[in-house]
Protein backbone atom coordinates (compact mmCIF):
# COMPACT_ATOMS: atom_id res chain seq x y z
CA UNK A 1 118.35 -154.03 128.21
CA UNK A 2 120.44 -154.74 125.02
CA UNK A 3 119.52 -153.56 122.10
CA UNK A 4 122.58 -154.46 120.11
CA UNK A 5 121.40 -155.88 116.57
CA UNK A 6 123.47 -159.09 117.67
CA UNK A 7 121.70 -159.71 120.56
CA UNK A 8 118.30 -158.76 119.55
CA UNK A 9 118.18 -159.94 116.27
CA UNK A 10 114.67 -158.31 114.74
CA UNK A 11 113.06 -157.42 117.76
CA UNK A 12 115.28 -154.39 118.68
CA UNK A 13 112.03 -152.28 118.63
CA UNK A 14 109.96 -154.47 120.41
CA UNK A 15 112.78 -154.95 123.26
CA UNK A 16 113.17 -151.38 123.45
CA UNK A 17 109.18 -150.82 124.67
CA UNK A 18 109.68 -153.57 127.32
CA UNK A 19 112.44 -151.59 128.45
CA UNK A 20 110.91 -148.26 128.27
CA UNK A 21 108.12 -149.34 130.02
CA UNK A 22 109.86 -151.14 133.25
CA UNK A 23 111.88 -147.63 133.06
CA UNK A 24 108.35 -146.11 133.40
CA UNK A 25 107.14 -148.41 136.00
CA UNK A 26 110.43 -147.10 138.29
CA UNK A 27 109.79 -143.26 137.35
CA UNK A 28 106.54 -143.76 138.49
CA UNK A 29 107.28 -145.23 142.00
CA UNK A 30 110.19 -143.43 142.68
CA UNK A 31 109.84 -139.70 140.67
CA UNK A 32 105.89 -139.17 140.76
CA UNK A 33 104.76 -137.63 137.78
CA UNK A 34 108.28 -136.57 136.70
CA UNK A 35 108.95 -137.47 133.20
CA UNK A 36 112.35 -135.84 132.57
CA UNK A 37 115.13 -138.56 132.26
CA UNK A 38 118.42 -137.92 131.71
CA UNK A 39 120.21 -140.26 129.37
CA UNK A 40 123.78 -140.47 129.43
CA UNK A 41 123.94 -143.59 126.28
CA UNK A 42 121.53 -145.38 124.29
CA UNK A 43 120.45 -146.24 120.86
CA UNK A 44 118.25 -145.22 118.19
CA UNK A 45 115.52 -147.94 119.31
CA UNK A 46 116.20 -146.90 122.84
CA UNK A 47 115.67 -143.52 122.43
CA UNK A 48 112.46 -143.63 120.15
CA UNK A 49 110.67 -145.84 122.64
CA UNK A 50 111.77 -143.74 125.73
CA UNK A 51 109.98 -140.66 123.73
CA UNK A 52 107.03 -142.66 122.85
CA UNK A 53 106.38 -143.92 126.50
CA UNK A 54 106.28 -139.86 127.20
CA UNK A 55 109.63 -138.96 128.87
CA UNK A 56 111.51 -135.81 128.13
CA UNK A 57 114.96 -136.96 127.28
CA UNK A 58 117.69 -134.84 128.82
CA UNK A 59 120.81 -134.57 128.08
CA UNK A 60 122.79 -137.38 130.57
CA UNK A 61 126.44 -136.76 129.55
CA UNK A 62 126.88 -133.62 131.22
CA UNK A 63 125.37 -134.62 134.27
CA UNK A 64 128.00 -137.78 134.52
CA UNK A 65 130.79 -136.10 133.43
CA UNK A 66 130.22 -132.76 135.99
CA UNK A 67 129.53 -134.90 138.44
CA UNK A 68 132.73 -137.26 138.06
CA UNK A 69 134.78 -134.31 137.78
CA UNK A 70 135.23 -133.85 141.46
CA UNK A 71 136.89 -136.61 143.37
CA UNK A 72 135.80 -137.83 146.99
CA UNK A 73 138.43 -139.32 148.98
CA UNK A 74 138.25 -142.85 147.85
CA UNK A 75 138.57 -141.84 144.07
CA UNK A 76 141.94 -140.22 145.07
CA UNK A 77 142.88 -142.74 147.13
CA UNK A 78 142.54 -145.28 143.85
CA UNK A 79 143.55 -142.83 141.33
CA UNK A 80 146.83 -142.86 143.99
CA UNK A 81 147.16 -146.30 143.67
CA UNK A 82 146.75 -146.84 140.19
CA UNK A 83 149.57 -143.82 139.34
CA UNK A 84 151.63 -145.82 141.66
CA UNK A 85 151.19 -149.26 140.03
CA UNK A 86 151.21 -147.15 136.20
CA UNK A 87 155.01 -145.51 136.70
CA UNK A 88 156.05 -149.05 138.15
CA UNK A 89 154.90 -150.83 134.89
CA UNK A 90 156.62 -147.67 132.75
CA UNK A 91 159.76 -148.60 134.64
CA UNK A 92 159.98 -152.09 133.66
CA UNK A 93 159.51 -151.16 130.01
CA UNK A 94 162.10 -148.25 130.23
CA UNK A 95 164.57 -151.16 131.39
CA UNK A 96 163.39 -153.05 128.53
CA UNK A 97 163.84 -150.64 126.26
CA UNK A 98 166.95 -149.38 127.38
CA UNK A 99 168.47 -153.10 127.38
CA UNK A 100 167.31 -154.12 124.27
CA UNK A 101 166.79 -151.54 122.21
CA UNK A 102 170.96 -151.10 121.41
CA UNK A 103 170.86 -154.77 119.96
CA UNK A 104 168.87 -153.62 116.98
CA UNK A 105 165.90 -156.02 117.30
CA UNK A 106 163.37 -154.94 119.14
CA UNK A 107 160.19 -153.37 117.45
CA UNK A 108 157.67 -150.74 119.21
CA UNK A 109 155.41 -153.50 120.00
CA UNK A 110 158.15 -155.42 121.74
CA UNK A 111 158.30 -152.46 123.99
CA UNK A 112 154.67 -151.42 123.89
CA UNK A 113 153.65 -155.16 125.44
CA UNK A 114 155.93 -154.01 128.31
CA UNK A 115 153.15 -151.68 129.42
CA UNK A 116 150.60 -154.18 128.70
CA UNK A 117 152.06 -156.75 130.38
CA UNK A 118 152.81 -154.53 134.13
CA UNK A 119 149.42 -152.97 133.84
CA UNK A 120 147.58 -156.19 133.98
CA UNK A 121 149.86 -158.00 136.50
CA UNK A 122 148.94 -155.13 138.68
CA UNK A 123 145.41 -155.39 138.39
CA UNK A 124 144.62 -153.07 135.33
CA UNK A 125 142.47 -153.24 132.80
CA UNK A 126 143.12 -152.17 129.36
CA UNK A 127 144.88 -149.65 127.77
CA UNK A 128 143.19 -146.91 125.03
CA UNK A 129 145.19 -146.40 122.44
CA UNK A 130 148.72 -147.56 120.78
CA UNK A 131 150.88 -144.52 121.12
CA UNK A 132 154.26 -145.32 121.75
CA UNK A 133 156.94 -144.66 118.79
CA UNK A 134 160.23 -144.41 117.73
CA UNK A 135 162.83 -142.06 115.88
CA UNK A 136 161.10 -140.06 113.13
CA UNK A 137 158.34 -141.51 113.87
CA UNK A 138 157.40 -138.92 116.56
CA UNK A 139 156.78 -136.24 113.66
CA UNK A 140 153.91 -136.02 113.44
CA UNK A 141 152.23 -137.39 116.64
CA UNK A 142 149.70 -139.62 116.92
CA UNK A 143 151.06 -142.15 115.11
CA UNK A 144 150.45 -146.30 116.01
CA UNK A 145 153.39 -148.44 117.65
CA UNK A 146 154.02 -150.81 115.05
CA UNK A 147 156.52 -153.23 113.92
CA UNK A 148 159.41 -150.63 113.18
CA UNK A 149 162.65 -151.72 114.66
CA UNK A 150 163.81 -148.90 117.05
CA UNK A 151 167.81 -148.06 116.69
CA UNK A 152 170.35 -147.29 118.83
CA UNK A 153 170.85 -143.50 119.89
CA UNK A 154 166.76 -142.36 118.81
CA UNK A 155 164.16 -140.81 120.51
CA UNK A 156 161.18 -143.14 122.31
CA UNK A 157 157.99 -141.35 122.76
CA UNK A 158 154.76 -142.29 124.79
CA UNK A 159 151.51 -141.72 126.02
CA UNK A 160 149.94 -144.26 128.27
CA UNK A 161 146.45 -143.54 128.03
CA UNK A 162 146.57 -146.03 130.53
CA UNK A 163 142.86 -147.67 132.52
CA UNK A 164 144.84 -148.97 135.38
CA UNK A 165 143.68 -150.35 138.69
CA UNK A 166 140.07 -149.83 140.31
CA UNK A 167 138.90 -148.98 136.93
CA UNK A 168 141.26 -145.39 136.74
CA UNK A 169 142.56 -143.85 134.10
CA UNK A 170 146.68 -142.46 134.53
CA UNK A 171 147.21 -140.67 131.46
CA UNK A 172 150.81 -139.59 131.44
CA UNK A 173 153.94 -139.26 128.85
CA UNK A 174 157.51 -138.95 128.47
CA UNK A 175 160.10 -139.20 125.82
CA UNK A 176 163.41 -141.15 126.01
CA UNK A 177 166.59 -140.81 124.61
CA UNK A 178 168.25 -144.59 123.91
CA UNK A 179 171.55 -144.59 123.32
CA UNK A 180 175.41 -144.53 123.75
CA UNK A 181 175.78 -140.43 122.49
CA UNK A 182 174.35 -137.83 123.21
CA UNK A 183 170.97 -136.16 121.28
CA UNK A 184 170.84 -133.03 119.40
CA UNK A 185 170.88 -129.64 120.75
CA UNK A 186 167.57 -129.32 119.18
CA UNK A 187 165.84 -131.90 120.51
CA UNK A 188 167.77 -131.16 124.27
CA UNK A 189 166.40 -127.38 123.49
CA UNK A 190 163.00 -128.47 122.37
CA UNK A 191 162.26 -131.01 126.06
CA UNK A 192 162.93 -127.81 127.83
CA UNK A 193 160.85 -126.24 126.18
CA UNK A 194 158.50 -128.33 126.52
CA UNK A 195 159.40 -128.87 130.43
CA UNK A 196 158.73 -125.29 130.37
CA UNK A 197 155.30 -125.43 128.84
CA UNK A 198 154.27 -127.80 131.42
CA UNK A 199 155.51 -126.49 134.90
CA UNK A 200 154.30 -123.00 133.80
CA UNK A 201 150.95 -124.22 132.93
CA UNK A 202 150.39 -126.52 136.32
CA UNK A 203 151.88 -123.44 138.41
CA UNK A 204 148.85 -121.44 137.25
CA UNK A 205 146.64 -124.20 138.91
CA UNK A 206 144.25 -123.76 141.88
CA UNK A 207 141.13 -123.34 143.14
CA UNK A 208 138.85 -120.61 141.37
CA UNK A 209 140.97 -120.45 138.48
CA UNK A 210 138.94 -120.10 135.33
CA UNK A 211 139.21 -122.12 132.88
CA UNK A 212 139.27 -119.66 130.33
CA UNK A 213 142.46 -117.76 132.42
CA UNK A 214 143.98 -121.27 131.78
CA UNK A 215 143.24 -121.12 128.24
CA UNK A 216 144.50 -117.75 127.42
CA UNK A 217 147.25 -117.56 129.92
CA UNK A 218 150.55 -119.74 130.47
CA UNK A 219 153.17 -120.42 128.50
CA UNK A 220 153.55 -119.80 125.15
CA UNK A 221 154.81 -122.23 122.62
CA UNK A 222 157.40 -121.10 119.80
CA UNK A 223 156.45 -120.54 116.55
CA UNK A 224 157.88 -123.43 114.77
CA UNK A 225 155.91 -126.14 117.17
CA UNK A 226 152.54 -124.50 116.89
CA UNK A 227 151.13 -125.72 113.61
CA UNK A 228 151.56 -129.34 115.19
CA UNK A 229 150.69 -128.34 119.05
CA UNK A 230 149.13 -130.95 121.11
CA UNK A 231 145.12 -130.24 120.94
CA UNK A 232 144.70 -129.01 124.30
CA UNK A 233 146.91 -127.50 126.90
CA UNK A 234 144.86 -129.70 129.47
CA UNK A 235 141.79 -132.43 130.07
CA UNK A 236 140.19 -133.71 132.79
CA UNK A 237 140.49 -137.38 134.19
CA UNK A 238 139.20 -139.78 136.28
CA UNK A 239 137.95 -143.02 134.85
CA UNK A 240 138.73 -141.93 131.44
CA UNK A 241 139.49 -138.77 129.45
CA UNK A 242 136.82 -136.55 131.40
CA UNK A 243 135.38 -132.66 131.44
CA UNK A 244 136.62 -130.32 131.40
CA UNK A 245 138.54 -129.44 128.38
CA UNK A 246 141.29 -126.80 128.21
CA UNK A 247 142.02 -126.20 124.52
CA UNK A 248 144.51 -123.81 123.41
CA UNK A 249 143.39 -120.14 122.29
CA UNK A 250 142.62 -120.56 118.80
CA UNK A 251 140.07 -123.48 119.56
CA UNK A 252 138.22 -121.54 122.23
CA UNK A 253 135.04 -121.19 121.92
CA UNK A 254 133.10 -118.53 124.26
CA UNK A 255 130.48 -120.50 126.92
CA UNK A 256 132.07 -123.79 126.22
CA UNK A 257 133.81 -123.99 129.39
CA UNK A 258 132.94 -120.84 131.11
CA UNK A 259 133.86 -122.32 134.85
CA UNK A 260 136.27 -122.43 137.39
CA UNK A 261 138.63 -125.31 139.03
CA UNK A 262 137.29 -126.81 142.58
CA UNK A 263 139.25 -129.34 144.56
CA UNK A 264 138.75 -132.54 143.86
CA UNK A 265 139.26 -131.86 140.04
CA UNK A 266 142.08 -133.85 138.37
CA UNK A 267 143.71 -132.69 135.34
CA UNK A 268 146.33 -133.96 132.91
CA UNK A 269 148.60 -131.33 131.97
CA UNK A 270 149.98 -131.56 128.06
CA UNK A 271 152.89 -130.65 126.41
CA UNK A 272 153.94 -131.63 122.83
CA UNK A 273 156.39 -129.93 121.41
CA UNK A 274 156.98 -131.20 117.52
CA UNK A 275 158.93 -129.07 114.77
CA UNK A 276 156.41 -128.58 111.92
CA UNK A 277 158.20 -131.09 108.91
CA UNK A 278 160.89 -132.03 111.43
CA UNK A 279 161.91 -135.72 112.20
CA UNK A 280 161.53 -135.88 115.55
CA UNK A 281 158.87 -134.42 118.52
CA UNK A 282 158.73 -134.53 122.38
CA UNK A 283 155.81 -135.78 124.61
CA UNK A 284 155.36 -134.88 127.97
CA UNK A 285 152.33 -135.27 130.36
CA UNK A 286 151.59 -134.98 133.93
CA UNK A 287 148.38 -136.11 136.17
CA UNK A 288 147.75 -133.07 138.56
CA UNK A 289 145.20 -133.23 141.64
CA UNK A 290 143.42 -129.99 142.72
CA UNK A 291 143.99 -129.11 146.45
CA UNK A 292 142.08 -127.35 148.66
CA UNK A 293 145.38 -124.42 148.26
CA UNK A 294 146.90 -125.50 145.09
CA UNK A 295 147.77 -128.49 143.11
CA UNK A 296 149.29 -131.52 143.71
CA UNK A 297 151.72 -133.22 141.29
CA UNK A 298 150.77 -137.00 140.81
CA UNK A 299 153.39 -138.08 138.74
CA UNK A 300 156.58 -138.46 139.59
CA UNK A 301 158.64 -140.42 137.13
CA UNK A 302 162.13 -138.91 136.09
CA UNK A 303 162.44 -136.42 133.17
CA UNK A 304 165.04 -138.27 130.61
CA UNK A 305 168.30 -137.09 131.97
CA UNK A 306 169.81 -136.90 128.41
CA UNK A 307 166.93 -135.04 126.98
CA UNK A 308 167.94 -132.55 129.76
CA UNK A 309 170.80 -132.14 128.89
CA UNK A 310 172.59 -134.08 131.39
């Protein structure tokens, strides 16, 4: 059922309609004289031959995505494992970082890989995106690991965005202080707040919350990290990024996500705190299961004792 130019060649069209019409040979035996489909992905071709065969396509996204929001018992039991086999791979590349990172040689990749390499030995599968950096290149966020040589006594942030095993996502972060002194009493004052913005956010968590008490209540951040906030306070997961979405007041938008948290649900909690044109910004993250009475904490790799203040 490819319709990919590269497959297909110049017979897209014509490979849509046989598709379309086996689709219409299952409707018929299975749905009657239903002809409302719901359609979670496909392309142009796809789509055009679908309509002309006399279906009503539906919107399929939202019916995925609702329905993968709550979690039976085996998804928990995998999402368990795979947060298990996630914080073991981000402990050999804190020892990695930590050991080589004072010789002066080893670039974001170098450390990056480290994640790579523990998620696939443990039977994961890929990893999203590239966001693990160094020093002032925190500020802003969102920037790619790259070859930059990370020094002695700077900040290490990252963000897993991690597909680990049995196909789940564990999306966590922390930030690291490498080194032999101590870090500023800014960037000590900014991880607690942004410890803060976390653990007051996941206390608020349970079931029949709404999500729009989520999005106007909690914690507030200060004024100087709120022009580069993270872009949500929270997001669902499962075997990706996944509904729903908690953004933070300014980006609500009434009916978007007029609904309330159900067991089952699991949500990443965010907190970036990053000093608008300042040269450094912290990245924390946890994975959060919702109980039948509460929440549940997934993660449960250290806080960076320095970064504390310790």
């Amino acid at each position: 059922a490819s319709f990919f130019n590269s497959v297909t060649g110049d017979t897209g069209a014509q490979d849509a309609q046989n598709f379309a019409r086996q689709v219409d040979e299952v409707m018929r035996a299975h749905a009657g004289s239903n002809r409302r489909l719901a359609v979670d992905k496909i392309m142009v071709y796809g789509l055009r031959a679908l309509e002309r065969a006399g279906f009503e396509v539906m919107e399929g996204e939202e019916v995925t995505e609702r329905t993968r929001a709550i979690k039976g018992p085996e998804d928990i039991a995998a999402m368990r494992c795979a947060h298990h086999a996630c914080e073991a791979a981000i402990a050999e590349m804190e020892t990695f970082a930590r050991d080589n990172i004072p010789r002066g040689v080893t670039s974001e990749d170098a450390i990056w890989a480290e994640l790579h390499r523990g998620n696939i030995r443990r039977g994961g599968e890929w990893i999203e995106t590239r966001l693990l950096v160094s020093g002032p290149r925190t500020n802003p966020w969102f920037m790619e690991c790259g070859p930059r040589v990370v020094q002695n006594n700077e900040i290490v942030a990252f963000d897993t965005d991690l597909i680990g095993c049995y196909g789940m996502c564990i999306d966590i972060s922390r930030t690291w202080w490498i080194g032999d002194r101590k870090p500023r009493p800014d960037m000590i004052a900014a991880m607690h707040h942004a410890r803060d913005h976390i653990d007051t956010n996941m206390a608020m968590l349970k079931p029949g919350v709404a999500i729009r008490d989520l999005i106007h209540g909690g914690h507030q951040l200060d004024t100087q990290h709120w022009a580069q906030k993270y872009s949500c306070k929270m997001h669902g997961v499962g075997l990706c990024d996944e509904w729903p979405y908690v953004p933070y007041p300014d980006s609500y938008v009434p009916g978007a996500f007029e609904h309330v948290l159900q067991p089952g649900m699991t949500l990443c909690v965010e907190a970036l705190v990053s000093p608008q044109n300042g040269d450094f910004s912290i990245k924390l993250e946890d994975q959060v299961l919702i109980t039948e009475t509460g929440f549940e904490n997934l993660t449960k790799y250290p806080f960076d004792a320095a970064l504390m203040g310790g």
